[in-house]
N, C-alpha and C. Protein backbone atom coordinates (compact mmCIF):
# COMPACT_ATOMS: atom_id res chain seq x y z
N UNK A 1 37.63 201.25 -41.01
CA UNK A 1 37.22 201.88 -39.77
C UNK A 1 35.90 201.28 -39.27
N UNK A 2 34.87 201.28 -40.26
CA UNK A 2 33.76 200.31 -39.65
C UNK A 2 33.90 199.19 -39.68
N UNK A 3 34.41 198.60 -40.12
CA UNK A 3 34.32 197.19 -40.09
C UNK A 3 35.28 197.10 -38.50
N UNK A 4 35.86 197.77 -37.88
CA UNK A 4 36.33 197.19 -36.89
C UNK A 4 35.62 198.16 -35.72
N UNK A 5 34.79 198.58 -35.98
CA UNK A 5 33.80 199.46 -35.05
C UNK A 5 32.81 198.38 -35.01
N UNK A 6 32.62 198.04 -36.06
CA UNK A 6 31.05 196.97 -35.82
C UNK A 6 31.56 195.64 -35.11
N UNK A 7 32.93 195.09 -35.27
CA UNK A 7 33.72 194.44 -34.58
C UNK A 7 33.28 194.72 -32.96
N UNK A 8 33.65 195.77 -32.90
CA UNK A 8 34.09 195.89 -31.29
C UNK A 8 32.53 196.21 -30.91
N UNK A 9 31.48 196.69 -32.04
CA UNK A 9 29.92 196.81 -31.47
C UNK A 9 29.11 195.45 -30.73
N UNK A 10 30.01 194.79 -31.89
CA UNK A 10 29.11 193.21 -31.30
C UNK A 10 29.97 192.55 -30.65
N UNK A 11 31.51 192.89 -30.37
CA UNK A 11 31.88 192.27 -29.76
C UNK A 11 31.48 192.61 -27.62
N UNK A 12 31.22 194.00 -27.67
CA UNK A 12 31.12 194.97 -26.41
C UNK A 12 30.06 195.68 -26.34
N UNK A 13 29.22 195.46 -27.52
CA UNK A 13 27.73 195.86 -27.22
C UNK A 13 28.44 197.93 -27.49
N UNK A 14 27.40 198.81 -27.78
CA UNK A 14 27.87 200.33 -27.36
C UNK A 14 28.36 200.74 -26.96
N UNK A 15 27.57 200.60 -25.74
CA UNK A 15 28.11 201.44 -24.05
C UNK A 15 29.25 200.69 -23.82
N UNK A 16 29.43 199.44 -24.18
CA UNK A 16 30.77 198.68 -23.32
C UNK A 16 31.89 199.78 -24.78
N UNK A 17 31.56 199.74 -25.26
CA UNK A 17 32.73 200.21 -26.45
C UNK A 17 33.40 201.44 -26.12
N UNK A 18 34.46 201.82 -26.26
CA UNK A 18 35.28 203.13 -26.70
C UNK A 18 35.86 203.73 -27.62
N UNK A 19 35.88 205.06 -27.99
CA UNK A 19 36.56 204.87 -29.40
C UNK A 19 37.69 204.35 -29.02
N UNK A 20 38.39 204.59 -27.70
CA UNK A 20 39.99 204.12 -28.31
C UNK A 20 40.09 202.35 -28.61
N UNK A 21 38.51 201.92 -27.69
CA UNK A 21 38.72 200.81 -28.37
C UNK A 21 38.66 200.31 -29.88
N UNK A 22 38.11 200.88 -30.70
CA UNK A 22 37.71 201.14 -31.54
C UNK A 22 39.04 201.51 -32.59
N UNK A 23 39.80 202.50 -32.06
CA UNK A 23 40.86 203.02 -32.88
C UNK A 23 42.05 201.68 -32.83
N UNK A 24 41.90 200.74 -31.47
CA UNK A 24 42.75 199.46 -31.44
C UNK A 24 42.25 198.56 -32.43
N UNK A 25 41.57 198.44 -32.36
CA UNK A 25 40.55 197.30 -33.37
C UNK A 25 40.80 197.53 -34.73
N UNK A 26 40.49 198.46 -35.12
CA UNK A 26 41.00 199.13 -36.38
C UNK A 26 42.15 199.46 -37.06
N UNK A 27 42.95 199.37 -36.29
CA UNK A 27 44.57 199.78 -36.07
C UNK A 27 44.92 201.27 -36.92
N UNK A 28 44.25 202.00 -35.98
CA UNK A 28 44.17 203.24 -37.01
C UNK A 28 44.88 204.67 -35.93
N UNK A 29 45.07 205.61 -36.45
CA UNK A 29 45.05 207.01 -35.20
C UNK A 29 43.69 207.60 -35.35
N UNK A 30 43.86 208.18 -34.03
CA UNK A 30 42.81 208.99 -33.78
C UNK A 30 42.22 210.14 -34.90
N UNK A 31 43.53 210.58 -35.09
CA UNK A 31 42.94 211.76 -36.33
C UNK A 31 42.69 211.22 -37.76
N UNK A 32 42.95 210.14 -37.93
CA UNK A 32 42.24 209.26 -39.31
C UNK A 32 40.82 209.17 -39.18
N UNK A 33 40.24 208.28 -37.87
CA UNK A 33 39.07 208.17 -37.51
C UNK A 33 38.18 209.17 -37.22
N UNK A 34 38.48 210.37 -36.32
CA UNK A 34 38.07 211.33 -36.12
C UNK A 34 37.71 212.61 -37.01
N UNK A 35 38.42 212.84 -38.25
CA UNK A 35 38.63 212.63 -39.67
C UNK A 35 36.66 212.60 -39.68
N UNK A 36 36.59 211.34 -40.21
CA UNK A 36 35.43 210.97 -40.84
C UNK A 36 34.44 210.76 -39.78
N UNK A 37 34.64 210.39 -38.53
CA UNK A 37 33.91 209.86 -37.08
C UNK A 37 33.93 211.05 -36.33
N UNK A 38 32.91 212.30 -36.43
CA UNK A 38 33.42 212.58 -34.94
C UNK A 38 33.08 212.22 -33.48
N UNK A 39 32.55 211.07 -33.20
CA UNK A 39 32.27 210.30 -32.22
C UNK A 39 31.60 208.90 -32.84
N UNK A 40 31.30 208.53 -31.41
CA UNK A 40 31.19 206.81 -31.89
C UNK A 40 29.55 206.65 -32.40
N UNK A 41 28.74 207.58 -31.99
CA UNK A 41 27.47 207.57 -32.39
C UNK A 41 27.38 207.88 -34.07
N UNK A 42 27.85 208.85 -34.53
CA UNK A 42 28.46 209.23 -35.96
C UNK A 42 28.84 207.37 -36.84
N UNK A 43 29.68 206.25 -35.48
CA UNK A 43 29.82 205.17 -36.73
C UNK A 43 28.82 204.33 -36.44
N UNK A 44 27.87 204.33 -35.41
CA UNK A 44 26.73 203.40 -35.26
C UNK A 44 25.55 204.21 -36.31
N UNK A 45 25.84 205.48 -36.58
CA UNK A 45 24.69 206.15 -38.10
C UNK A 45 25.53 205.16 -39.56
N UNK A 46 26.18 205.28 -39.53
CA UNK A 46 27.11 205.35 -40.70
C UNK A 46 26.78 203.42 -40.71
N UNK A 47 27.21 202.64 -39.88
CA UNK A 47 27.00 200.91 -39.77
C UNK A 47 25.35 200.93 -40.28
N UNK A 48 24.49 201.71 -39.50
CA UNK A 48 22.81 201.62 -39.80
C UNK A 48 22.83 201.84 -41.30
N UNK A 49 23.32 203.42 -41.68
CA UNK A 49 22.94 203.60 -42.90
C UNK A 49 23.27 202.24 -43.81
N UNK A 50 24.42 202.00 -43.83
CA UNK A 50 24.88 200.47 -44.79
C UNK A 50 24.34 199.49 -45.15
N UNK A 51 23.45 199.27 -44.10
CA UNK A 51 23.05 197.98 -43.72
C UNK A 51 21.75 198.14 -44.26
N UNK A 52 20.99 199.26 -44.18
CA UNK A 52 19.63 199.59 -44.26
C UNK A 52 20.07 199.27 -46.18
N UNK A 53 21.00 200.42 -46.58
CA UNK A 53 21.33 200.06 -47.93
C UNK A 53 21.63 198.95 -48.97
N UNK A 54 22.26 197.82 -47.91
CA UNK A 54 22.35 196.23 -48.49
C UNK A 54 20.59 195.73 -48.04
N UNK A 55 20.34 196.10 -47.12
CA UNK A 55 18.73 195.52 -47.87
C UNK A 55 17.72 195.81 -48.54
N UNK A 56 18.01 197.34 -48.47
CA UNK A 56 17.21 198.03 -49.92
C UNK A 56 17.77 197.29 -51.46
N UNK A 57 18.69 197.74 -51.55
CA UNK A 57 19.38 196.77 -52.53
C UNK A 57 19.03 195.51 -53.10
N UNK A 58 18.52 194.98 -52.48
CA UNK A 58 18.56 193.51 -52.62
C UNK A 58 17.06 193.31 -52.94
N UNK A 59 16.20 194.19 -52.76
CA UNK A 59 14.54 194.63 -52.65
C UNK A 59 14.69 195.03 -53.84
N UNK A 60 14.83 195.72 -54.11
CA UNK A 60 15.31 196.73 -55.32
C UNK A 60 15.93 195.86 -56.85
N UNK A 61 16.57 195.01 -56.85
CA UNK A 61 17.40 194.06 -57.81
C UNK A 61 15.88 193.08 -57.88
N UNK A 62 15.28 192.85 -56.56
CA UNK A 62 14.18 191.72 -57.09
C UNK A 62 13.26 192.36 -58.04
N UNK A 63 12.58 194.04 -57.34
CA UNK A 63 11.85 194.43 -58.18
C UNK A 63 11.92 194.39 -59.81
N UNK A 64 13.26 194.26 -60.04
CA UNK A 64 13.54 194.84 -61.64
C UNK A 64 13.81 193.75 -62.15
N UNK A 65 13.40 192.63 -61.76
CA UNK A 65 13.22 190.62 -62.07
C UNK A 65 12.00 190.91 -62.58
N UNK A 66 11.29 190.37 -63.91
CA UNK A 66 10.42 190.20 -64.59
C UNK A 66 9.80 188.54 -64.44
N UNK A 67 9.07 188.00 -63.94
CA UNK A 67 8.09 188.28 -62.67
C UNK A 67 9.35 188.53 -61.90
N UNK A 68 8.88 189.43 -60.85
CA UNK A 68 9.77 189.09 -59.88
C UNK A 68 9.41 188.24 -58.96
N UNK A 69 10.21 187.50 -58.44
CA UNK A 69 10.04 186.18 -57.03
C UNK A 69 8.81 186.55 -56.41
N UNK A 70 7.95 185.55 -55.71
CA UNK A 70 7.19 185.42 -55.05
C UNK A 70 8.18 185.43 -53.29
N UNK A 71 7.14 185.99 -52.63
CA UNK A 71 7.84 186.51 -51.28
C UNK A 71 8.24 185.36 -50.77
N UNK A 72 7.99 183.89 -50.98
CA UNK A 72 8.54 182.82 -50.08
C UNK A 72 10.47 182.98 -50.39
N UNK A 73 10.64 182.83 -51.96
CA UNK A 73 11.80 182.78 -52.70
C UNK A 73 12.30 184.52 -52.23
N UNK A 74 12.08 185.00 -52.55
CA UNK A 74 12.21 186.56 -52.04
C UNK A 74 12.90 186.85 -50.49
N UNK A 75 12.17 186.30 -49.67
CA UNK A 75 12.67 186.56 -48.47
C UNK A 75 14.07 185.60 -48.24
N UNK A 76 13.84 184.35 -48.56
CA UNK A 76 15.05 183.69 -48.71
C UNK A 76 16.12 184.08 -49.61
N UNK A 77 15.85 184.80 -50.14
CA UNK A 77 17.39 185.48 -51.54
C UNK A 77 17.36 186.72 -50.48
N UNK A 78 16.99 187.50 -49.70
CA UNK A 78 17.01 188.22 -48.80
C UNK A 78 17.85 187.70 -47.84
N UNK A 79 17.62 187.17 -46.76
CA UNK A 79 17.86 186.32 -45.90
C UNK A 79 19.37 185.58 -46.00
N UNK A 80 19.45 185.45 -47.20
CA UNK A 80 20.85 184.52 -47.69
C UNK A 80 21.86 185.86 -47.95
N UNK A 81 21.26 186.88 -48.61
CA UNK A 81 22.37 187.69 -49.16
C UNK A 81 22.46 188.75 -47.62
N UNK A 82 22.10 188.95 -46.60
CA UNK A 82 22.00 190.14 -45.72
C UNK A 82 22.50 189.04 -44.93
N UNK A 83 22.15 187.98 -44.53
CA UNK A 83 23.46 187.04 -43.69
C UNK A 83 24.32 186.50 -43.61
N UNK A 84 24.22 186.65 -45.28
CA UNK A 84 25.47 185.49 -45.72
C UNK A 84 26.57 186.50 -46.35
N UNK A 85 26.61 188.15 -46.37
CA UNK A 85 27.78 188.65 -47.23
C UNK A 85 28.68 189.16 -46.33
N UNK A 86 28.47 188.47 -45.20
CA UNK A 86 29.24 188.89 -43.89
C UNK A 86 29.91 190.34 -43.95
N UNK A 87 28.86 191.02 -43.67
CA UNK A 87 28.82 192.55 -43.82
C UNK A 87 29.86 192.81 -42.37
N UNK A 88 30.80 194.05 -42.81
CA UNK A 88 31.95 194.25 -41.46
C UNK A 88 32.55 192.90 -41.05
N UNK A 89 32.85 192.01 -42.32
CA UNK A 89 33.30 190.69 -42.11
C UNK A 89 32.97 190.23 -40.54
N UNK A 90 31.85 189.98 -40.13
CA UNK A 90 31.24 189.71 -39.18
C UNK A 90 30.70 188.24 -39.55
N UNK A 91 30.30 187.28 -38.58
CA UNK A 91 29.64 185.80 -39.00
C UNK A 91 28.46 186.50 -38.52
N UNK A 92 27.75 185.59 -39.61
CA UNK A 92 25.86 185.79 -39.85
C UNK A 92 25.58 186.29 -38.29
N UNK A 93 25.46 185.21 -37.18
CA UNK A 93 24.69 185.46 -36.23
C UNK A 93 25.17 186.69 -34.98
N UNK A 94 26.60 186.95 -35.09
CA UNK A 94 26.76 187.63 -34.76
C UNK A 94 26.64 189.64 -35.69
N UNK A 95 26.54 189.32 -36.90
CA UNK A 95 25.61 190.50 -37.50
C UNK A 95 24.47 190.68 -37.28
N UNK A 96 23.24 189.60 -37.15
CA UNK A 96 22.28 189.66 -36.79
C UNK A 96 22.03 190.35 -35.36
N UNK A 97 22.72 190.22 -34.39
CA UNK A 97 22.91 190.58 -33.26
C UNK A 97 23.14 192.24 -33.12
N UNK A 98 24.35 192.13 -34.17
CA UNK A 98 24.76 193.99 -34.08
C UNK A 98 23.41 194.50 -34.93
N UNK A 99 22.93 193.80 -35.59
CA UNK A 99 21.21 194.92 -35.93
C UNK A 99 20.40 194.70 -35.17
N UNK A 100 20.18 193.84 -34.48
CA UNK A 100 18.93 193.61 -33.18
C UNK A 100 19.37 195.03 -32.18
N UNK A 101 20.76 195.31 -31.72
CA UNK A 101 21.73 196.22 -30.97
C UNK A 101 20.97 197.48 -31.89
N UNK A 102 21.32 197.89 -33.11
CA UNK A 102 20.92 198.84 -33.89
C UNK A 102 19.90 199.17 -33.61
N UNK A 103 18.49 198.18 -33.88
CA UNK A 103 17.11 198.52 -33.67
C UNK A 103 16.85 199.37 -32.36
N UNK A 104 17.58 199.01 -31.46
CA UNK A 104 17.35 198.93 -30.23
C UNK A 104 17.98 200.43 -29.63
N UNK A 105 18.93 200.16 -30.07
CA UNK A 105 19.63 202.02 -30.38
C UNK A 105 18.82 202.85 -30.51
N UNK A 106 17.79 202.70 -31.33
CA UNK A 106 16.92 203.69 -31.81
C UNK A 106 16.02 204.20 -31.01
N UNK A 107 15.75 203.76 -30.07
CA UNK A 107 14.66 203.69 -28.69
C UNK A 107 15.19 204.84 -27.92
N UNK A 108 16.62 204.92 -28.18
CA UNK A 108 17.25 206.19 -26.92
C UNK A 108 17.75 207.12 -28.00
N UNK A 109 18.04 207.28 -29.01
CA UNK A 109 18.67 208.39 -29.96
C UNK A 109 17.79 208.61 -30.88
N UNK A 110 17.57 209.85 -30.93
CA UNK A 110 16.40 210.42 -31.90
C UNK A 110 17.41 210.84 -33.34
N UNK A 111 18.35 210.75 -33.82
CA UNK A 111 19.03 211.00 -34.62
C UNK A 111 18.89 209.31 -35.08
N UNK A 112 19.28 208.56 -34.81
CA UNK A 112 19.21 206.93 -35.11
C UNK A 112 17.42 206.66 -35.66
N UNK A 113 16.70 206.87 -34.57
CA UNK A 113 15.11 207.31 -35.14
C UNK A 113 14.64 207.66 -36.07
N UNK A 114 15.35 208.77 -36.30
CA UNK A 114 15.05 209.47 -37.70
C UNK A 114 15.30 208.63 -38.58
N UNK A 115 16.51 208.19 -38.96
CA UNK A 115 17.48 207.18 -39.98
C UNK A 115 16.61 206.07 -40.03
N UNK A 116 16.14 205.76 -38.81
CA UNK A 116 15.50 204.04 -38.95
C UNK A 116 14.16 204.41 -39.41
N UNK A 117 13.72 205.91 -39.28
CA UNK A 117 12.28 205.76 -40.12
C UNK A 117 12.48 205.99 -41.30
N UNK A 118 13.18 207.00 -41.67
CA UNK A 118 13.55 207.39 -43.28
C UNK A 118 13.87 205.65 -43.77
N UNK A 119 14.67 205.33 -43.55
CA UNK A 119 15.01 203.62 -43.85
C UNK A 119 13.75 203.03 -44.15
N UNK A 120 12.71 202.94 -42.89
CA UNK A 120 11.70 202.27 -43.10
C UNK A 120 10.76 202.81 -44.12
N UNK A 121 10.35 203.86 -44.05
CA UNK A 121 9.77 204.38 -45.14
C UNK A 121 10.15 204.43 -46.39
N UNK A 122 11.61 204.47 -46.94
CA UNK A 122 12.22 204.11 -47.94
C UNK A 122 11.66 202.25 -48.87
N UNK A 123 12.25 201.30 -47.80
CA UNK A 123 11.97 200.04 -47.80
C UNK A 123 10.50 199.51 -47.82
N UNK A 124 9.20 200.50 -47.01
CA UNK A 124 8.31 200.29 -47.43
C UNK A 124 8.14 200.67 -48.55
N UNK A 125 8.56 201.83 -49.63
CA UNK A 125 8.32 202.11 -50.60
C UNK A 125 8.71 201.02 -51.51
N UNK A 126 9.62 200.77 -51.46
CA UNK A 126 10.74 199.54 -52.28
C UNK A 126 9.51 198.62 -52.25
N UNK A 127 9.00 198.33 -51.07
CA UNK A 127 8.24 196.67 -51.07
C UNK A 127 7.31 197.24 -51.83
N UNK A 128 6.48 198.32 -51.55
CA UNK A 128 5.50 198.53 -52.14
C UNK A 128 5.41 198.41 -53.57
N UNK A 129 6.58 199.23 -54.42
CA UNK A 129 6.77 198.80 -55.96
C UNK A 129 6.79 197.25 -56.18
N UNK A 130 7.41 196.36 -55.49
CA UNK A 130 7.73 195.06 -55.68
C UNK A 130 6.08 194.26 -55.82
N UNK A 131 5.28 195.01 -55.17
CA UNK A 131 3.77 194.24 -54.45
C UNK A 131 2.92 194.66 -55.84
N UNK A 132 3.30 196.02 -56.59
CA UNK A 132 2.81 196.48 -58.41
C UNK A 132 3.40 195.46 -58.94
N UNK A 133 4.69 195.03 -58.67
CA UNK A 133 4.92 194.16 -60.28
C UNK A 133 4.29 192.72 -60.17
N UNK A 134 3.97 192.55 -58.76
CA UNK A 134 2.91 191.19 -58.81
C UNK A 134 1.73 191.26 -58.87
N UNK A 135 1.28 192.76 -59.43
CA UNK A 135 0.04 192.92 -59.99
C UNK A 135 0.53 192.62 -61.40
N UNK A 136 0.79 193.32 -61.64
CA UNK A 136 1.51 193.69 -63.01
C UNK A 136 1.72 191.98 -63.64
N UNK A 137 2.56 191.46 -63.01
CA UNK A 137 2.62 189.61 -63.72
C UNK A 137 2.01 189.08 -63.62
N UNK A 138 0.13 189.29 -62.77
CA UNK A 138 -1.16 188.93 -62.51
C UNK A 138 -0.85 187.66 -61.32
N UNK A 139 0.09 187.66 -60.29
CA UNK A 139 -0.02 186.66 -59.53
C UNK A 139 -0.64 187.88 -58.16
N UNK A 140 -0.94 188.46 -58.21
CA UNK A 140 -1.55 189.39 -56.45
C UNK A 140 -2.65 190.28 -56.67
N UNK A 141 -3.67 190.18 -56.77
CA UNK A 141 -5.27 190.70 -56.66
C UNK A 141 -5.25 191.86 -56.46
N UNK A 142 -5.91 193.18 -57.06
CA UNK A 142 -5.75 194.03 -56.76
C UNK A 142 -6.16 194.38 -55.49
N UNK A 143 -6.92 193.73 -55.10
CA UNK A 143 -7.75 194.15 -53.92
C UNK A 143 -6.55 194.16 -52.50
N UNK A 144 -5.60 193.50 -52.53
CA UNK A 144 -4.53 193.08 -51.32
C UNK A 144 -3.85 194.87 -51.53
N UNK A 145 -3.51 195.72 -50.40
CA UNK A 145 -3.73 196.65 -50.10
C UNK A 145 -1.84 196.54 -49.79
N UNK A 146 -1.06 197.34 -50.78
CA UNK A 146 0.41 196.99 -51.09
C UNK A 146 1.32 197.48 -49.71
N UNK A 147 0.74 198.75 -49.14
CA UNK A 147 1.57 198.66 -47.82
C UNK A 147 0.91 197.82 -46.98
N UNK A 148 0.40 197.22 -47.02
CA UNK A 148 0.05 195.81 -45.70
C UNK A 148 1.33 195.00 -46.24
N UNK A 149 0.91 194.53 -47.27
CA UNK A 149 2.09 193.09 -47.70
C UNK A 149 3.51 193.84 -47.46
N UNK A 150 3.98 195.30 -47.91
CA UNK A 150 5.29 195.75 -47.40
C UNK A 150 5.57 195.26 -45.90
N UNK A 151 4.37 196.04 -45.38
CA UNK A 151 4.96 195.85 -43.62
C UNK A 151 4.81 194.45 -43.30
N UNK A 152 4.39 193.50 -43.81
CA UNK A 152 4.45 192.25 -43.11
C UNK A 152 5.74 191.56 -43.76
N UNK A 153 6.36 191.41 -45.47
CA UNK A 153 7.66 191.34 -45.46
C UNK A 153 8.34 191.88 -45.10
N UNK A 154 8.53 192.98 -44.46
CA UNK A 154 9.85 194.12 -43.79
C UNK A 154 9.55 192.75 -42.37
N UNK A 155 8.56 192.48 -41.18
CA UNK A 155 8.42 192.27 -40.45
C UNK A 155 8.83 190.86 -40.31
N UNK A 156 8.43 189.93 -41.28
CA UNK A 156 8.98 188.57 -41.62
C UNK A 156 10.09 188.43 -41.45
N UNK A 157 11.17 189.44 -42.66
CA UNK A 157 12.76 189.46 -42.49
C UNK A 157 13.15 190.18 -41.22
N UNK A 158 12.26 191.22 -40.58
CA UNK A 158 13.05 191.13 -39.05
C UNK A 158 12.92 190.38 -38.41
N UNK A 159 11.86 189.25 -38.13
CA UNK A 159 11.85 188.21 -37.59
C UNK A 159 13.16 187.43 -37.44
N UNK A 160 13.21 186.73 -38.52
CA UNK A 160 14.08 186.06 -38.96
C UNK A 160 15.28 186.29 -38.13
N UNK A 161 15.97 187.72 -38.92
CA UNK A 161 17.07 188.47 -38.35
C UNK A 161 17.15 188.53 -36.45
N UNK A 162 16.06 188.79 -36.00
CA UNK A 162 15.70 188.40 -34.28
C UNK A 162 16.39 186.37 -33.96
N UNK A 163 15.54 186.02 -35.19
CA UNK A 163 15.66 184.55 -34.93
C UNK A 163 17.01 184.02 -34.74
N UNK A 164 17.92 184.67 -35.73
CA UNK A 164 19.08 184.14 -35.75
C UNK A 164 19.95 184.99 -35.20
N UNK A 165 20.07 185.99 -34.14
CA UNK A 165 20.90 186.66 -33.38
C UNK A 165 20.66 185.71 -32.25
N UNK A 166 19.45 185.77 -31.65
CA UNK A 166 18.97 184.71 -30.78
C UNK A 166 19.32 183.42 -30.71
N UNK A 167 18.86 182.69 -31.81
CA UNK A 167 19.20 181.23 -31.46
C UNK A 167 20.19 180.54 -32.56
N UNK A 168 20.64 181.41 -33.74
CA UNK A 168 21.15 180.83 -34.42
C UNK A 168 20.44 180.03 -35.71
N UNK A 169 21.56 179.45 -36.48
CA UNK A 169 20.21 178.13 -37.56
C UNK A 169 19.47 178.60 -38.06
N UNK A 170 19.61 179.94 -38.56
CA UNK A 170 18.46 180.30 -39.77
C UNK A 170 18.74 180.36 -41.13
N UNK A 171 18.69 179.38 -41.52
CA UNK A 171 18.76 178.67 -42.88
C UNK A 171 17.47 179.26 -43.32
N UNK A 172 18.40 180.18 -45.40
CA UNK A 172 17.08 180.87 -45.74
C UNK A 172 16.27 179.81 -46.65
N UNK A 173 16.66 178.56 -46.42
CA UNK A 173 15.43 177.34 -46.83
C UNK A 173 14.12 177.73 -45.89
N UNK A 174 14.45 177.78 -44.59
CA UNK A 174 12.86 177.52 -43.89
C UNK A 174 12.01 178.79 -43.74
N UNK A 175 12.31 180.02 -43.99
CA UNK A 175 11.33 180.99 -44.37
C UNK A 175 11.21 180.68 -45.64
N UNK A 176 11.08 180.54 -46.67
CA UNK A 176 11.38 179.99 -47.91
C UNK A 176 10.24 178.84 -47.86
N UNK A 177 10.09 178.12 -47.19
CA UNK A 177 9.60 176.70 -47.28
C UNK A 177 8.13 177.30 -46.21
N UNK A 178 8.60 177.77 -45.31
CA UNK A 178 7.55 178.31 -44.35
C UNK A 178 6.32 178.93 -44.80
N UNK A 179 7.27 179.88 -45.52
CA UNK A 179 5.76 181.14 -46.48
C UNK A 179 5.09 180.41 -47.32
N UNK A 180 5.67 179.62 -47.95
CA UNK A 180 5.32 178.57 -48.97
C UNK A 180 4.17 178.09 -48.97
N UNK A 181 4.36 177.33 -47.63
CA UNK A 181 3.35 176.63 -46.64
C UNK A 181 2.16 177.39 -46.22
N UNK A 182 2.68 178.53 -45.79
CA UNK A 182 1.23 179.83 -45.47
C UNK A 182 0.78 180.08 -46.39
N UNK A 183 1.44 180.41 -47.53
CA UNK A 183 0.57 180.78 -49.06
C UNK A 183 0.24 180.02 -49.87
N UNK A 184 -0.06 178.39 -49.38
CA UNK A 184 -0.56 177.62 -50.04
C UNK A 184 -2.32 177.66 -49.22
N UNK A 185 -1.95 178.11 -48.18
CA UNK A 185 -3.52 177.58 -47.42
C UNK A 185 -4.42 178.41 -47.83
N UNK A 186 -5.94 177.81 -47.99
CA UNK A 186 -7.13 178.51 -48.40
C UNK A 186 -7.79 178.93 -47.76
N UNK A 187 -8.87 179.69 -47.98
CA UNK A 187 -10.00 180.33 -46.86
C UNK A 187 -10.44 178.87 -46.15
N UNK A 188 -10.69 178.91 -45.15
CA UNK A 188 -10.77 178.26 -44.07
C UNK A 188 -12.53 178.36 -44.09
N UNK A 189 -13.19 176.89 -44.07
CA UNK A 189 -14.64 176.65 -44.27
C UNK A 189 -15.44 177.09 -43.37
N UNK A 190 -16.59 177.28 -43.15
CA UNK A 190 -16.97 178.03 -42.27
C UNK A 190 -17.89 176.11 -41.73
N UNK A 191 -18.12 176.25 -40.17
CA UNK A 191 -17.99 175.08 -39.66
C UNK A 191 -19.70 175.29 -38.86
């Protein structure tokens, strides 16, 4: 049922969608769907919740890696597994798209709001444990302040996810190679 709801999400955007389009797509009856859906807002909660859950997940499996990855490698094992497991058998850039759609959802439905903060606050928590165990393996200073580094990896991988709904070609080599590059540079001399 979702997988052919998120179908017809990215294929028709929301508003363009219907359930009965929805019930075609799916090849289902109404009272199967309706069943578990009772409207179409009910499967755009249900697509969010999932999705929020494959990237907790994947946060979550790094944390419990002894060291766990440094955020360059991190965001790219991110990046690869949230675009590449063709979630609602969807292709990468067009998933990326139905969560850019998602985010964006959230702006007009305070029920979606809720979900996307509980989510976020969840996932900041997640990063935040992840930001202890790189105390913990002595590669991150105590002094670096663990929800900053959460919200700027949550913000990195939405980037990304923006990047490749948009233009496509986001190979999780170049965040990977990118951060790399930023977290090699030093304090900057004073001139």
């Amino acid at each position: 049922m979702l997988e052919g709801a998120a179908r017809c999400f990215a294929r028709q955007r929301f508003h363009g969608t219907s359930m009965q389009d929805v019930l075609k797509e799916a090849g289902l009856s109404a009272g199967a769907v309706y069943r578990y859906f009772p409207g179409k807002e009910d499967m755009i909660a249900a697509i969010t919740e999932e999705t929020f859950a494959t990237i907790r997940g994947a946060f979550e499996e790094a944390g419990r890696l002894s060291p766990p990855p440094t955020p360059d490698v991190l965001l790219s094992r991110i990046l690869a597994r949230v675009l590449g497991e063709r979630l609602y058998g969807l292709e990468r850039r067009t998933f990326a798209a139905l969560a850019v759609q998602l985010w964006s959802e959230t702006l007009r439905d305070a029920r979606l709001a809720a979900q996307l903060d509980e989510g976020y606050a969840t996932m900041r928590g997640v990063r935040a444990e992840l930001v202890e165990a790189y105390r913990r393996a002595g590669i991150l200073s105590e002094g670096v302040v663990a929800d900053h580094v959460a919200r700027t990896m949550i913000a990195t991988a939405q980037g990304f996810i923006v990047q490749e709904a948009l233009c496509g070609d986001v190979r999780p080599d170049v965040p990977e190679n990118g951060l790399r590059g930023l977290m090699s540079m030093g304090p900057q001399k004073a001139s």
